[in-house]
Protein backbone atom coordinates (compact mmCIF):
# COMPACT_ATOMS: atom_id res chain seq x y z
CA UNK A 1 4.91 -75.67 -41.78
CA UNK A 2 8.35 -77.41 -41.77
CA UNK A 3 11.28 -76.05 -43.69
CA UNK A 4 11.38 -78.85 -45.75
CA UNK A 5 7.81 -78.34 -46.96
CA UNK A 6 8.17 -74.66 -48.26
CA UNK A 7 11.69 -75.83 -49.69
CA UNK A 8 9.47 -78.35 -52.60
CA UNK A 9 7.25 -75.60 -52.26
CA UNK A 10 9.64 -73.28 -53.83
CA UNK A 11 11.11 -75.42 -55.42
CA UNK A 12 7.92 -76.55 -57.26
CA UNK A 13 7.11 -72.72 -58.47
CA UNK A 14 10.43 -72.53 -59.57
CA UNK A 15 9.91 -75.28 -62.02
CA UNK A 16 6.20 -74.43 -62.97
CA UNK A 17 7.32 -71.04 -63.68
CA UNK A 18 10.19 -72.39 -65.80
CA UNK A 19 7.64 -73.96 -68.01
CA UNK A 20 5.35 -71.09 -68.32
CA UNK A 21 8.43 -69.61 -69.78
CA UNK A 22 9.37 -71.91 -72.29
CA UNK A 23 6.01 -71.81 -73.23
CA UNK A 24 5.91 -68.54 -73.55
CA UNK A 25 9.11 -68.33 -75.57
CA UNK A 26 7.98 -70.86 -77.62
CA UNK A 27 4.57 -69.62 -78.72
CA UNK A 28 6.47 -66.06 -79.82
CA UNK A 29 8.98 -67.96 -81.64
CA UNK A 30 6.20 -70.01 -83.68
CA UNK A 31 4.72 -66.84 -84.52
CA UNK A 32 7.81 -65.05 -85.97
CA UNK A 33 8.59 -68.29 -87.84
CA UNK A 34 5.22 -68.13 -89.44
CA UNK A 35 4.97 -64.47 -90.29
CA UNK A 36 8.35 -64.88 -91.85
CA UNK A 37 7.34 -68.08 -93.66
CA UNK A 38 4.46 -65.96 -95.17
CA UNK A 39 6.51 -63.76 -97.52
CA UNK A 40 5.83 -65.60 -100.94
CA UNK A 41 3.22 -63.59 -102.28
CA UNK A 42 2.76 -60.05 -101.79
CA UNK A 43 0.10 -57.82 -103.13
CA UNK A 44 -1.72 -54.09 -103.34
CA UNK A 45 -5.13 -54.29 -103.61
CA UNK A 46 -7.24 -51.02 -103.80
CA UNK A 47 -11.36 -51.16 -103.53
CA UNK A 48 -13.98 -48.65 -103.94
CA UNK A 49 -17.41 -49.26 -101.69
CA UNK A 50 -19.70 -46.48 -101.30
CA UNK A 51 -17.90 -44.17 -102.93
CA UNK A 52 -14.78 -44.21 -100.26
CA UNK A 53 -11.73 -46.07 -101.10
CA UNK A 54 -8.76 -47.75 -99.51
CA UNK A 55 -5.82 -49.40 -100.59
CA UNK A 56 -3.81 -52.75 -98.47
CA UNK A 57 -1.09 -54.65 -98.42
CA UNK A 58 -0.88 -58.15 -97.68
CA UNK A 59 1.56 -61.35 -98.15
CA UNK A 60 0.52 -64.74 -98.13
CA UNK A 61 1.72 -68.75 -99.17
CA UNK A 62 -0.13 -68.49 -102.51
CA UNK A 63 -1.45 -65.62 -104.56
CA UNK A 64 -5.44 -66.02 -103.84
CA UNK A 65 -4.76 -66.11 -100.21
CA UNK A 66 -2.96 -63.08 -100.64
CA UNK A 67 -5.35 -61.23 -102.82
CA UNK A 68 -8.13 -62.12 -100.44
CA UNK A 69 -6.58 -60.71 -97.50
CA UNK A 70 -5.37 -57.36 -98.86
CA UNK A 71 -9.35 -57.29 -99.89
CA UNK A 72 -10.79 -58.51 -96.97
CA UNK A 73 -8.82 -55.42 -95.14
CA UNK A 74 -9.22 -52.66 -96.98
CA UNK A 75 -13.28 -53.83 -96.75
CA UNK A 76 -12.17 -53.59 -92.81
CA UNK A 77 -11.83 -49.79 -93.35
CA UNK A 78 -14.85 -49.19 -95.92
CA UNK A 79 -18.16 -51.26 -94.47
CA UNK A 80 -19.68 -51.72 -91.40
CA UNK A 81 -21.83 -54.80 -90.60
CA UNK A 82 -21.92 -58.10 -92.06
CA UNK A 83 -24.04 -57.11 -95.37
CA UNK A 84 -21.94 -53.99 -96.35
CA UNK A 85 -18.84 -56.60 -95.99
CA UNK A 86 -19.81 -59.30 -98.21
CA UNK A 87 -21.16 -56.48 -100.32
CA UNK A 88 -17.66 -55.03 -100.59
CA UNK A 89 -15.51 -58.18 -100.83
CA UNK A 90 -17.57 -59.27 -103.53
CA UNK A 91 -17.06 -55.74 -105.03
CA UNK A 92 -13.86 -55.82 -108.32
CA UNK A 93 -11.12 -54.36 -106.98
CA UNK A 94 -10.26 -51.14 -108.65
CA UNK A 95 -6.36 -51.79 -108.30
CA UNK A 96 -4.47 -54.92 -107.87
CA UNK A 97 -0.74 -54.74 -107.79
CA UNK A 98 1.57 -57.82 -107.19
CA UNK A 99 5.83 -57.77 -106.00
CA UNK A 100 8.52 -59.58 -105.22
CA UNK A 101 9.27 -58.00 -101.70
């Protein structure tokens, strides 16, 4: 191989690693902006399933997106399978508390 020939061939990782970066850097900055972006809506919601219960938080854009997370997680912790989880979402919540924070 010539020296010229590694030289662009360094020089070529060089650059296609300097993209992966900025990619990189990118993508985790999108994230963080979003999570932040998130924070209008934030909400307790405690269910009973089965006769175990669990509470979660969650923050969303608008209040039903909110309230539909927090229920969809604390489901997480009380059913297994797809049945017991629609069962459960589709259960009242026992709690629902809304804040500003």
């Amino acid at each position: 191989m010539s020296t010229s020939f590694q030289a662009r061939r360094r020089q070529g990782r060089r650059w296609t690693y300097g993209v992966a970066i900025l990619f990189a850097v990118a993508v985790i900055g999108l994230v963080i902006y979003s999570s932040f972006g998130n924070a209008g809506n934030r909400v307790e919601v405690c269910v009973t399933f089965q006769g175990r219960q669990a509470c979660r938080t969650a923050r969303a854009r608008d209040r039903e997106g909110a309230l539909r997370t927090a229920t969809d997680n604390a489901c997480a912790q009380l059913a297994s399978g797809m049945n017991e989880t629609n069962q459960c979402t589709h259960t009242a919540p026992d709690r629902v508390t809304w804040s500003s924070r």
